[in-house]
C-alpha atoms as a PDB file:
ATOM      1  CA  UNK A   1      25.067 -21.113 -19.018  1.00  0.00           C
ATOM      2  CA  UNK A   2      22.450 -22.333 -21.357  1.00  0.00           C
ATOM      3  CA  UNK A   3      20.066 -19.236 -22.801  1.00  0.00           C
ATOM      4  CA  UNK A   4      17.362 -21.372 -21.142  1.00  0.00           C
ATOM      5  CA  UNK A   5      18.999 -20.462 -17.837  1.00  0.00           C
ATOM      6  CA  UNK A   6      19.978 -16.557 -19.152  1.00  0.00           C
ATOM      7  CA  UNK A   7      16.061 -16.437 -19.874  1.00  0.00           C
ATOM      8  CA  UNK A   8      15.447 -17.345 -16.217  1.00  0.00           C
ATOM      9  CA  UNK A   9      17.735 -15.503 -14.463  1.00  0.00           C
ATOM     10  CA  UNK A  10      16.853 -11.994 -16.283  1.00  0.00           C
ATOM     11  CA  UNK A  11      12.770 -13.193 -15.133  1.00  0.00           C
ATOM     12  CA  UNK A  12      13.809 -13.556 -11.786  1.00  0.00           C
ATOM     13  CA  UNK A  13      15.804 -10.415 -11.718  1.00  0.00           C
ATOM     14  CA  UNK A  14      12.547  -8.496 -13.183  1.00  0.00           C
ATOM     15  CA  UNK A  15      10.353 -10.181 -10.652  1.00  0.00           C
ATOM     16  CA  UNK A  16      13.063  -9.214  -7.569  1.00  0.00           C
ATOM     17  CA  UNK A  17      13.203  -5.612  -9.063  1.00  0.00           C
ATOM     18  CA  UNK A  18       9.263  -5.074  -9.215  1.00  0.00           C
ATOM     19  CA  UNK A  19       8.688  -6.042  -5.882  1.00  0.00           C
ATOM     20  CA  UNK A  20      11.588  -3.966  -4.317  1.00  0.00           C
ATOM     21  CA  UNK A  21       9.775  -0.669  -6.605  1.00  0.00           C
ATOM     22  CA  UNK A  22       7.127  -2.117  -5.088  1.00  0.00           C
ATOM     23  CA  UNK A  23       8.306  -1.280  -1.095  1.00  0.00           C
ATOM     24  CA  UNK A  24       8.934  -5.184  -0.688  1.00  0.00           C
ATOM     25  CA  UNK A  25      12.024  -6.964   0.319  1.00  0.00           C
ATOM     26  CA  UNK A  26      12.647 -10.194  -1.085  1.00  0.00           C
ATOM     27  CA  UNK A  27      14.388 -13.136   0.981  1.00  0.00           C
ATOM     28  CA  UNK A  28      15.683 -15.865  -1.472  1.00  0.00           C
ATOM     29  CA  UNK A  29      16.971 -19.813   0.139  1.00  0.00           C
ATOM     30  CA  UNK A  30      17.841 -21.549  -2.436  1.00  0.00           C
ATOM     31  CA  UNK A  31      18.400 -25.566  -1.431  1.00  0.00           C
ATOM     32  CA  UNK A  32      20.543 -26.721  -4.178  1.00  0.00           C
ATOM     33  CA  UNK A  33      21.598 -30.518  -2.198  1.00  0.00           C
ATOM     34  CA  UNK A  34      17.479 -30.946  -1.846  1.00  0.00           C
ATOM     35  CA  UNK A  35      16.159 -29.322  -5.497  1.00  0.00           C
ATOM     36  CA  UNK A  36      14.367 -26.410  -3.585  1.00  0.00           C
ATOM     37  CA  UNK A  37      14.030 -23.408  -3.326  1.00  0.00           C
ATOM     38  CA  UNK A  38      12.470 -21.088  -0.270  1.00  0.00           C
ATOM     39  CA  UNK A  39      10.948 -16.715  -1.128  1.00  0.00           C
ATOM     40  CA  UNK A  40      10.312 -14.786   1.831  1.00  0.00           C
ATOM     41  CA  UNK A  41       8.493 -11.274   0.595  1.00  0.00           C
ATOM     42  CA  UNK A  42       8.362  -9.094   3.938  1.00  0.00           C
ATOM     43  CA  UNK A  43       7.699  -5.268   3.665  1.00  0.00           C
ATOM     44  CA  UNK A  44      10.631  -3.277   2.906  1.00  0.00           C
ATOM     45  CA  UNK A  45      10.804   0.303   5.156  1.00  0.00           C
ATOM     46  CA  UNK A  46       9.390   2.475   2.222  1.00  0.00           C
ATOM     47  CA  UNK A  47       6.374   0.194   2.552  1.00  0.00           C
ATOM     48  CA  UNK A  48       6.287   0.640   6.524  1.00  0.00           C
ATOM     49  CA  UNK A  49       5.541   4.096   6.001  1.00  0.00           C
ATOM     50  CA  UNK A  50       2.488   3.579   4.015  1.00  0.00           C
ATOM     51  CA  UNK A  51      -1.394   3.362   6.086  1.00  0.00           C
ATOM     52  CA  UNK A  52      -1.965  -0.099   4.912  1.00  0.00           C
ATOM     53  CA  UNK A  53       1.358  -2.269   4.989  1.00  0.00           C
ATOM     54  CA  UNK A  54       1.046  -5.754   3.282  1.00  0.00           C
ATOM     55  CA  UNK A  55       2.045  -9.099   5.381  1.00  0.00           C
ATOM     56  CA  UNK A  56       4.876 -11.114   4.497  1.00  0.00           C
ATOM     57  CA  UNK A  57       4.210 -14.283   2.853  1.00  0.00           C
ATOM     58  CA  UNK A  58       6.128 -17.387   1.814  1.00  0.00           C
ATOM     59  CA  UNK A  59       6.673 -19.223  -0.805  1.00  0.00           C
ATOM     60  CA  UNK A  60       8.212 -22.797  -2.093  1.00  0.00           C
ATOM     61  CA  UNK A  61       9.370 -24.516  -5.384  1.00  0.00           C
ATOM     62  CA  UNK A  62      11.576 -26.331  -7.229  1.00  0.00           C
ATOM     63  CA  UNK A  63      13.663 -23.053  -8.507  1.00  0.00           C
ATOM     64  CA  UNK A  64      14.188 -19.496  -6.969  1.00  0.00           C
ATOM     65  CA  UNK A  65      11.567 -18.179  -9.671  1.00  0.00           C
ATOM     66  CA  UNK A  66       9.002 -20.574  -8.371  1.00  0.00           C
ATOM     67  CA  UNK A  67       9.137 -19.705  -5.223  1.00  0.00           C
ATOM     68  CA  UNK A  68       9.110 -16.009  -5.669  1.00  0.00           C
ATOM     69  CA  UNK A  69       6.086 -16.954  -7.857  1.00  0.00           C
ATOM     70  CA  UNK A  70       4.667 -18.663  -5.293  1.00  0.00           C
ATOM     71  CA  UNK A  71       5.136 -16.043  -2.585  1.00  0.00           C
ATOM     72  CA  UNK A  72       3.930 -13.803  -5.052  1.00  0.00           C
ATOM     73  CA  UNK A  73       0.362 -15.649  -5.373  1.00  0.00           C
ATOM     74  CA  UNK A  74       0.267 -16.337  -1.725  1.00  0.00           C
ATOM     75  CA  UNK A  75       0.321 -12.410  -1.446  1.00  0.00           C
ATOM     76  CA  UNK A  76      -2.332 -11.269  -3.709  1.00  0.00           C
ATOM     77  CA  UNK A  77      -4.882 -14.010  -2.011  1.00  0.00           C
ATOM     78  CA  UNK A  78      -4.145 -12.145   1.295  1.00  0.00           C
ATOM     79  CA  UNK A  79      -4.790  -9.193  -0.362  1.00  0.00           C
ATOM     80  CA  UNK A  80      -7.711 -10.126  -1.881  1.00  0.00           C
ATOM     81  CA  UNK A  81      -6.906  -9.127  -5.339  1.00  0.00           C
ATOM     82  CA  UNK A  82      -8.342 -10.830  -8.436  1.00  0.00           C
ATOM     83  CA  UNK A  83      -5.936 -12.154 -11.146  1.00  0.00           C
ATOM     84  CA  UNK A  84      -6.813 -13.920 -14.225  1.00  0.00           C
ATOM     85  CA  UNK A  85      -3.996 -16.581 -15.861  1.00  0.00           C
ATOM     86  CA  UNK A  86      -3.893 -15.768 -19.518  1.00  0.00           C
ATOM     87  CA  UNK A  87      -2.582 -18.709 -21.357  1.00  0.00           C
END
């Protein structure tokens, strides 16, 4: 394992662990004979307690980290939230 791939694998493991804080389950299909990857966020049962519980969204890329992105995204527009990309 390259520290390339070490670097990736500690984001997505940040990104899975936010999200489950967060009340969220996260459903990971990775594709590897097809180069895809396939992130289910649904609410978690903490989150099913709450007054307002988010919708599950879906999410597709080329890596496991791009399609939790990607779910991620898809989430926040539902939401309505505002995000600004810093560069």
């Amino acid at each position: 394992m390259s520290y390339a791939d070490e670097r990736v694998a500690a984001e997505t493991g940040r990104a899975v662990m936010a999200l489950y804080r967060a009340g969220m389950q996260v459903r990971l299909v990775p594709d590897a004979m097809h180069g895809r990857a396939e992130a289910r966020i649904v609410p978690g049962p903490t989150a099913k307690r709450r007054t307002r519980v988010p919708r599950s969204s879906t999410g597709r890329g080329e890596t496991p980290l791009a399609a939790i992105h990607a779910a991620v995204e898809r989430l926040n527009e539902r939401a309505g939230a505002i995000l600004v990309h810093l560069d």
